[in-house]
N, C-alpha and C. Protein backbone atom coordinates (compact mmCIF):
# COMPACT_ATOMS: atom_id res chain seq x y z
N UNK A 1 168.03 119.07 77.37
CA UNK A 1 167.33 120.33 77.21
C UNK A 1 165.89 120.16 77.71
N UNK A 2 165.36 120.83 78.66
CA UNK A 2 164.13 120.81 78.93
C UNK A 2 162.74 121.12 77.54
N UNK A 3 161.65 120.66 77.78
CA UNK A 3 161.01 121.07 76.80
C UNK A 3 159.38 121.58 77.20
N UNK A 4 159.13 123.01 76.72
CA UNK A 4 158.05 123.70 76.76
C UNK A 4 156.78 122.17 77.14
N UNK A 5 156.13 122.49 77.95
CA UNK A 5 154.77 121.62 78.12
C UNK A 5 153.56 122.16 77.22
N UNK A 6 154.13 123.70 76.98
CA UNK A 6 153.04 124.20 76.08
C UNK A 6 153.14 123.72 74.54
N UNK A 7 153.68 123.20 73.98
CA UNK A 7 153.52 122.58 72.43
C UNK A 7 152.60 121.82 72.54
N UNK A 8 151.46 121.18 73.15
CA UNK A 8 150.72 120.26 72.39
C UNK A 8 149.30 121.34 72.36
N UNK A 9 149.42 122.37 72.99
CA UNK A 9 148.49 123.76 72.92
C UNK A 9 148.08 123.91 72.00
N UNK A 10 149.54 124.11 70.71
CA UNK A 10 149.38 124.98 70.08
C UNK A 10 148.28 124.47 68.74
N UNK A 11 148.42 123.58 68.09
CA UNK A 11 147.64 122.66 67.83
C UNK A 11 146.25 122.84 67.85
N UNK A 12 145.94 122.57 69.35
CA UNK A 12 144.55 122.78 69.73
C UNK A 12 144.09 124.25 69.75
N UNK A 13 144.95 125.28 69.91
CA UNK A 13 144.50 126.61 69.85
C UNK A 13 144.22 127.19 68.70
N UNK A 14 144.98 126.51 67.54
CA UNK A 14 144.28 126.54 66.03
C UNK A 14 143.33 125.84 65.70
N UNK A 15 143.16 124.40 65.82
CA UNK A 15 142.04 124.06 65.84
C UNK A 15 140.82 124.97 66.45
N UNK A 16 140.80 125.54 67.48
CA UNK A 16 139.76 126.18 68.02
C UNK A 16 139.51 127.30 67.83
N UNK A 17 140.60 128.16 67.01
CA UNK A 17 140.20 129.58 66.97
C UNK A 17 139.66 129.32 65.07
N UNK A 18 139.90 128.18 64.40
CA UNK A 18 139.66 128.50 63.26
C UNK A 18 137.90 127.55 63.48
N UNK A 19 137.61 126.85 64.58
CA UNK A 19 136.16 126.80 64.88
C UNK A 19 135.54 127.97 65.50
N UNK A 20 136.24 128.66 65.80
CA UNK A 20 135.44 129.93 66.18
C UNK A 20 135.40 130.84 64.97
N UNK A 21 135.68 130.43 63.95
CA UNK A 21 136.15 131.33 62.62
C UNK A 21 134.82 130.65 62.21
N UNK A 22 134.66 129.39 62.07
CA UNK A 22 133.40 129.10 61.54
C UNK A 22 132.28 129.24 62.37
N UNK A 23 131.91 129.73 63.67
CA UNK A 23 130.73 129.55 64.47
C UNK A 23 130.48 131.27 63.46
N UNK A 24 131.51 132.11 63.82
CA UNK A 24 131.11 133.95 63.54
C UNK A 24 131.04 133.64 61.84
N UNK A 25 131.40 133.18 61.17
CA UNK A 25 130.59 132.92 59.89
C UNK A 25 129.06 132.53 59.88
N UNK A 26 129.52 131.24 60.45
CA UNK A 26 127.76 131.18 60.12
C UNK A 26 126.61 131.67 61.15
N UNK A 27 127.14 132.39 62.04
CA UNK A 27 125.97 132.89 63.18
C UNK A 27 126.37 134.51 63.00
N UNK A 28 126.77 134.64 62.45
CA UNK A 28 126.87 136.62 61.86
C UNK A 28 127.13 136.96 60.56
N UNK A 29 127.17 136.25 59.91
CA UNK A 29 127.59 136.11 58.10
C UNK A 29 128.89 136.54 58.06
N UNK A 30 129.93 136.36 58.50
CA UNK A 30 131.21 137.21 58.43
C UNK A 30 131.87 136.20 57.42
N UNK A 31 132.83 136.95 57.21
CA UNK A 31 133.51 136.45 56.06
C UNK A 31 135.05 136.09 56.82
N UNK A 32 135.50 134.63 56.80
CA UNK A 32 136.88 134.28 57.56
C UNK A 32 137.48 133.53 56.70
N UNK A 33 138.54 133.73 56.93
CA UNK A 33 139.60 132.86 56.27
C UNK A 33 140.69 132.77 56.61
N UNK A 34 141.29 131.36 57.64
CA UNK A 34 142.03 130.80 58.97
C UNK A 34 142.96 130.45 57.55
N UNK A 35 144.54 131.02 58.05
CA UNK A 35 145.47 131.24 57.34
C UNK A 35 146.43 129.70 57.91
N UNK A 36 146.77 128.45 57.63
CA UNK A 36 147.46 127.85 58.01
C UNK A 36 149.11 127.64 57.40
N UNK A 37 150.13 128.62 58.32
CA UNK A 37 151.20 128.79 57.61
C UNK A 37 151.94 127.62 58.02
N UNK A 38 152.87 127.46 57.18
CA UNK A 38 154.04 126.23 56.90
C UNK A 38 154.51 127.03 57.82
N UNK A 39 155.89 126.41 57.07
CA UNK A 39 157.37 126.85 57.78
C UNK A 39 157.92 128.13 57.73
N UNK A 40 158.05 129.41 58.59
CA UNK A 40 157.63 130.59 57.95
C UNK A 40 159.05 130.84 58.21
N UNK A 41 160.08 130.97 57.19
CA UNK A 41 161.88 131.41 57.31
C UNK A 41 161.71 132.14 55.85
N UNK A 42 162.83 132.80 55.13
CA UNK A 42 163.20 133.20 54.26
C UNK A 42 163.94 132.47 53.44
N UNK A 43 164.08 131.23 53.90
CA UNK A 43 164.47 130.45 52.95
C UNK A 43 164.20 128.82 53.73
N UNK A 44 164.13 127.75 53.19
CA UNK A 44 164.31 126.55 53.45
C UNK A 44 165.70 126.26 54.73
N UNK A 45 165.48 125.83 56.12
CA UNK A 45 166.63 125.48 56.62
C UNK A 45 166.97 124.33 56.89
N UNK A 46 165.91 123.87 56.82
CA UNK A 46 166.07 121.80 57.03
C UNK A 46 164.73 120.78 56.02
N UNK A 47 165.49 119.73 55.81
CA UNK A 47 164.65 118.95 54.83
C UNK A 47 163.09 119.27 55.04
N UNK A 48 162.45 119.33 55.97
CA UNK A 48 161.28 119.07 56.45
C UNK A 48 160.65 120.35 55.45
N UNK A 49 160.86 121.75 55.30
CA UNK A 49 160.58 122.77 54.97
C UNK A 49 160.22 122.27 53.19
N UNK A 50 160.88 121.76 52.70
CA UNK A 50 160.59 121.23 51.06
C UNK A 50 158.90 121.08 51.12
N UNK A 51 158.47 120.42 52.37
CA UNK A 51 157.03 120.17 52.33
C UNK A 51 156.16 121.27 52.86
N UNK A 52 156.51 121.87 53.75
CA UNK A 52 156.26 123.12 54.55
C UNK A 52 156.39 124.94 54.28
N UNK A 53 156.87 125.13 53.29
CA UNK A 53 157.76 126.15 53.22
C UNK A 53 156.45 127.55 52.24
N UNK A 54 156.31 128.54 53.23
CA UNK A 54 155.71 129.17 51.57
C UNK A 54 156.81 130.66 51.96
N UNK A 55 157.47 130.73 50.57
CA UNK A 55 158.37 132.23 50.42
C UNK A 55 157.96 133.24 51.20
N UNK A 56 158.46 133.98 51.27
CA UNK A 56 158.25 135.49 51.37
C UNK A 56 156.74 135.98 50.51
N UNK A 57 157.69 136.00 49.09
CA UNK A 57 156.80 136.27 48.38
C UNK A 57 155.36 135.30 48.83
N UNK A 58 155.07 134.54 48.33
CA UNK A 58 153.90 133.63 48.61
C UNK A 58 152.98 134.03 49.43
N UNK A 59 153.99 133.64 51.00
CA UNK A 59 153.25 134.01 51.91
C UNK A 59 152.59 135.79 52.54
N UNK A 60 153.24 136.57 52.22
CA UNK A 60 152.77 137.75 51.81
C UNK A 60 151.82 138.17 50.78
N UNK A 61 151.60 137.19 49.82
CA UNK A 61 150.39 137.01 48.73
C UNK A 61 149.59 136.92 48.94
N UNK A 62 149.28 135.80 50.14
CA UNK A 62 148.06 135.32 50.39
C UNK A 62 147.82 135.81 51.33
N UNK A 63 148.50 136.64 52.53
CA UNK A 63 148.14 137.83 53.43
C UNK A 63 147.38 138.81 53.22
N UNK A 64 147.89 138.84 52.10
CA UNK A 64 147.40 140.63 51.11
C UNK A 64 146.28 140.04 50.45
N UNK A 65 146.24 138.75 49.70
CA UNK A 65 144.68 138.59 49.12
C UNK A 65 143.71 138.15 49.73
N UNK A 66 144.12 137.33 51.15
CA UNK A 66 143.17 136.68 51.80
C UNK A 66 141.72 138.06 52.31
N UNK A 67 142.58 138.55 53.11
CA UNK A 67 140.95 139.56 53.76
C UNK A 67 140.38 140.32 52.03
N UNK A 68 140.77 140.81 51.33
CA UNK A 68 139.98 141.19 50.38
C UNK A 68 139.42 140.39 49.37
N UNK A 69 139.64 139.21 49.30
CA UNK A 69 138.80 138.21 48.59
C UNK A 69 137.68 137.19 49.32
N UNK A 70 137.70 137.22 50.21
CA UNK A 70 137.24 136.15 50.70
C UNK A 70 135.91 136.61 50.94
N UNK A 71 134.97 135.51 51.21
CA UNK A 71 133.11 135.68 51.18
C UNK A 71 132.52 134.58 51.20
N UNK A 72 131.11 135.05 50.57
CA UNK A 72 130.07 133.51 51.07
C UNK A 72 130.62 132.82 50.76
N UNK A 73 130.44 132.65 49.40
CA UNK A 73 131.13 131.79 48.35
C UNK A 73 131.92 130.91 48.88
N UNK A 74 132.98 130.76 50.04
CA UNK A 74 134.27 130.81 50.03
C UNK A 74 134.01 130.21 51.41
N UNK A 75 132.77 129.55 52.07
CA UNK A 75 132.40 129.26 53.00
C UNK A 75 132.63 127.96 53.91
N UNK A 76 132.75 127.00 52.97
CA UNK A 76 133.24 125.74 53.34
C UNK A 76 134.89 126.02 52.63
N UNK A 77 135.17 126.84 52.29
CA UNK A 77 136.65 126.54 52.29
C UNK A 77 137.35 127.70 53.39
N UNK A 78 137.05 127.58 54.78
CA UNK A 78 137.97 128.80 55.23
C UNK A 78 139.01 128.71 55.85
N UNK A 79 139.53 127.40 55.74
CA UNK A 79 140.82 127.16 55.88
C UNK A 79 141.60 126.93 55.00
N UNK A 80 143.16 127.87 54.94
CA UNK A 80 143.76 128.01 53.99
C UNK A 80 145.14 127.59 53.63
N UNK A 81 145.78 126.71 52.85
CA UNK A 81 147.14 126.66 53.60
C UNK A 81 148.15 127.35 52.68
N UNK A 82 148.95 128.15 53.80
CA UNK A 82 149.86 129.27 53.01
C UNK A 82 151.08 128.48 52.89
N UNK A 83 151.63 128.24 51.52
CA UNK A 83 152.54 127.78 51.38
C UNK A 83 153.00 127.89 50.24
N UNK A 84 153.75 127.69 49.60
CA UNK A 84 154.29 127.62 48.29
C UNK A 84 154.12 126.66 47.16
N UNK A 85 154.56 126.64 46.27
CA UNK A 85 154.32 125.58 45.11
C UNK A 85 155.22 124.62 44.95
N UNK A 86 155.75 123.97 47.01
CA UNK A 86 156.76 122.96 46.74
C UNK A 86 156.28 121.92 46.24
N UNK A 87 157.18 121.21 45.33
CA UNK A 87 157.04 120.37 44.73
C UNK A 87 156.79 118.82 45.75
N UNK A 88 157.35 118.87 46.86
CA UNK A 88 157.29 117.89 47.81
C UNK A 88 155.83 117.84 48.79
N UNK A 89 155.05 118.93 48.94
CA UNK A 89 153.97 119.58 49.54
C UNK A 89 153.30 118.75 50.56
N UNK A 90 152.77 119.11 51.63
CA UNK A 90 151.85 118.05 52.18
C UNK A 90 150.33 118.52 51.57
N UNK A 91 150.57 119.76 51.13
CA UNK A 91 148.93 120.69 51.18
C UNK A 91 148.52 121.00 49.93
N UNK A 92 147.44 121.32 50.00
CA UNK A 92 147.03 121.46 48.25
C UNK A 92 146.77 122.89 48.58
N UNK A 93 146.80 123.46 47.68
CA UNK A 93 146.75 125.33 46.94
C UNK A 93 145.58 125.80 46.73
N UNK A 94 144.90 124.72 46.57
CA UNK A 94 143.43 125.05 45.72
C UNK A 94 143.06 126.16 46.24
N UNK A 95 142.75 125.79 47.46
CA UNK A 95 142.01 127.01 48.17
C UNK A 95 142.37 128.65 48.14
N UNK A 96 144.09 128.75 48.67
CA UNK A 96 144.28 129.44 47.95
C UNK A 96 144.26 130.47 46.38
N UNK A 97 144.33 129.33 45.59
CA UNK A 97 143.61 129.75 44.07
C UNK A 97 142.43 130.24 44.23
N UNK A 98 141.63 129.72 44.67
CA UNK A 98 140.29 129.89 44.91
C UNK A 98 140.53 131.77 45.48
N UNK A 99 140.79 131.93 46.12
CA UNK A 99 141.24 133.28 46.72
C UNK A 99 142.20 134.70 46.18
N UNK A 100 142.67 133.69 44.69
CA UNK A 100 143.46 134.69 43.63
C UNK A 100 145.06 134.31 44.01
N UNK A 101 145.26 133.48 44.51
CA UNK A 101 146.51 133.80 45.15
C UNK A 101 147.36 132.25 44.42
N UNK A 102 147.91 132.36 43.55
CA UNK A 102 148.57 131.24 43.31
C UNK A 102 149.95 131.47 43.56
N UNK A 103 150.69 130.28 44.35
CA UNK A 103 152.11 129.63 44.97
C UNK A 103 153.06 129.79 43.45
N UNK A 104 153.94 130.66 43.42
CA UNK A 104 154.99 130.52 42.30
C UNK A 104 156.23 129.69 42.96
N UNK A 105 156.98 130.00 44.09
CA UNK A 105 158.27 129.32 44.82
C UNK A 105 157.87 128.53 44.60
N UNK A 106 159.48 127.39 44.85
CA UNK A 106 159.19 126.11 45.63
C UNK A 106 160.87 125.89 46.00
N UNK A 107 160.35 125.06 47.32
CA UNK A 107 161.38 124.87 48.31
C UNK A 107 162.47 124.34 48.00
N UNK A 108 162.34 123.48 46.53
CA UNK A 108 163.34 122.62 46.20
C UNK A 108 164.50 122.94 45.21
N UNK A 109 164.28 124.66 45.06
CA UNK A 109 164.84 125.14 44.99
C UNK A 109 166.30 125.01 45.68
N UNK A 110 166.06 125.31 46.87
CA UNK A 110 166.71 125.37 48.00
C UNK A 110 167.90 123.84 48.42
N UNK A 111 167.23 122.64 47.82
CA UNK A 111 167.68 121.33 48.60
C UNK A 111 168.96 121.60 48.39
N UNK A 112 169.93 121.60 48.11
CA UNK A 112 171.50 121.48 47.76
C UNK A 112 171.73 121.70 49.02
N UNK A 113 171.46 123.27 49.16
CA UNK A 113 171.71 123.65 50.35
C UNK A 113 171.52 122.93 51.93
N UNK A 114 170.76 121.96 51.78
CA UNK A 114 169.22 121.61 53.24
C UNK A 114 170.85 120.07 53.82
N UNK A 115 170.64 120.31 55.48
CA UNK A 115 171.47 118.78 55.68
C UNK A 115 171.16 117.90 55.50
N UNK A 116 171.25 117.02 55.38
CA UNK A 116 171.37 115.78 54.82
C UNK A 116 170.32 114.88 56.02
N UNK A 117 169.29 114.15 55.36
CA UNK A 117 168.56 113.65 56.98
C UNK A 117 167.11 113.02 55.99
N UNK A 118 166.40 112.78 57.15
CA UNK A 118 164.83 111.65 56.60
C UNK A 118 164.14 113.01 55.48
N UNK A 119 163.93 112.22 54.62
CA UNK A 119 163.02 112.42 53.35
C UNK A 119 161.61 113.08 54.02
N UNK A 120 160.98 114.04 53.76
CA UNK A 120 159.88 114.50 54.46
C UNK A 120 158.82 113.11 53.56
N UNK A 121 158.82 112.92 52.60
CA UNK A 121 157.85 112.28 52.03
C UNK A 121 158.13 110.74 52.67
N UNK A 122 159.16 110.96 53.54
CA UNK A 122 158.92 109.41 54.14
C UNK A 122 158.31 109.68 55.83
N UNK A 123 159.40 108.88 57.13
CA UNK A 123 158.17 108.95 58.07
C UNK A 123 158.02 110.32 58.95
N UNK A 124 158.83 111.21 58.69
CA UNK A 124 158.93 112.36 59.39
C UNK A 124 157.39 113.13 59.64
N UNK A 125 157.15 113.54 60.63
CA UNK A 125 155.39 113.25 61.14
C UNK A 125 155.36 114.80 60.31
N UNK A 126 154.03 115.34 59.78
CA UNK A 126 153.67 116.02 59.00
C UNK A 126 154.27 117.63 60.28
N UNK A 127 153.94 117.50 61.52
CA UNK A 127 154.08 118.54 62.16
C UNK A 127 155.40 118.48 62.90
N UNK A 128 156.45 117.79 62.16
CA UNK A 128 157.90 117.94 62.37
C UNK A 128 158.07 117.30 64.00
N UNK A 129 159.12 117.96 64.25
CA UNK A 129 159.65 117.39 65.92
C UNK A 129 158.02 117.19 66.93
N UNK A 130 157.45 118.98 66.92
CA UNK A 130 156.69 118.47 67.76
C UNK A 130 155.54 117.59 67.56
N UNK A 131 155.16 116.97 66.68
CA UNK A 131 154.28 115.88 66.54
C UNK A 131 154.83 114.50 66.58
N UNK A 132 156.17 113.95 67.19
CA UNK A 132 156.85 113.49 67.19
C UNK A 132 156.32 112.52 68.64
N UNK A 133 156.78 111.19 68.75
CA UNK A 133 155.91 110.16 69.79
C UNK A 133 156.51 110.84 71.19
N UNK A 134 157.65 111.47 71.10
CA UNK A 134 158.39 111.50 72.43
C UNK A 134 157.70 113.01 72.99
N UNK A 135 156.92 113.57 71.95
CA UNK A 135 156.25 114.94 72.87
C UNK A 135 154.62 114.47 72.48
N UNK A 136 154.29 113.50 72.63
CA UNK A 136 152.79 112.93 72.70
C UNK A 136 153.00 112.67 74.49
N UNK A 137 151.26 113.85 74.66
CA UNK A 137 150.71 113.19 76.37
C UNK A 137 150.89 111.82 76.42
N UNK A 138 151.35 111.76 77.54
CA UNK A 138 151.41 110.11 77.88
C UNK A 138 150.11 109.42 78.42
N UNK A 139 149.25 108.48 78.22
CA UNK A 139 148.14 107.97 78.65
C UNK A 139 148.57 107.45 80.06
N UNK A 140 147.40 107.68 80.91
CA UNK A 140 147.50 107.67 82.31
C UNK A 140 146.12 106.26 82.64
């Protein structure tokens, strides 16, 4: 199967639009808050999601509370990670809380269902396949 050259983009295009989230904060006082979503399905479809995963519900929570809560206050935290209250998590909530929005799901709900494969809490790279050695630029 051929594979997109554009995945190692994507990455960097969040990185950079959530630094441009902080330049228009602090050079116009605006109020931002860079939404970093998990695994965005309606339910858990593979192990990896236990760590990744925020519901429906959840993630629609923190959609709906993010632009109306957020402010000075809230300045060094404007990155957010939308996810749920899996029990396996890579991310912490806080911030979210911080924003009114607390994670009720969790993914592990779901495991019975999930195939059978590497433990996310073991070496499976935090950004799944594509952070994976075989789609790393090759040094020249």
């Amino acid at each position: 199967m051929a594979r997109s050259r554009s995945w190692p983009w994507y990455g960097v295009s969040e990185v950079a639009e959530e630094a441009r989230g902080r330049l228009y904060a602090d050079k116009f006082g605006l109020s931002v808050v860079c939404l970093r979503i998990g695994s965005s399905e309606d339910e858990p479809s593979e192990r990896r999601h236990r760590s990744t995963w925020p519901s429906p519900r959840d993630g629609l929570g923190i959609v709906r509370t993010a632009p109306h809560r957020c402010g000075r206050e809230l300045q060094d935290r404007l990155t957010v990670y939308a996810v749920s209250a899996d029990t396996r998590r890579f991310w912490d909530t806080d911030a979210g809380a911080e924003l009114g929005c607390t994670p009720v799901d969790d993914a592990e709900t779901f495991a019975a269902r999930l195939p059978a494969g590497q433990d996310p809490a073991g070496t499976d790279p935090q950004g799944g396949e594509y952070a994976d050695a075989e789609r790393t630029l090759r040094h020249r």
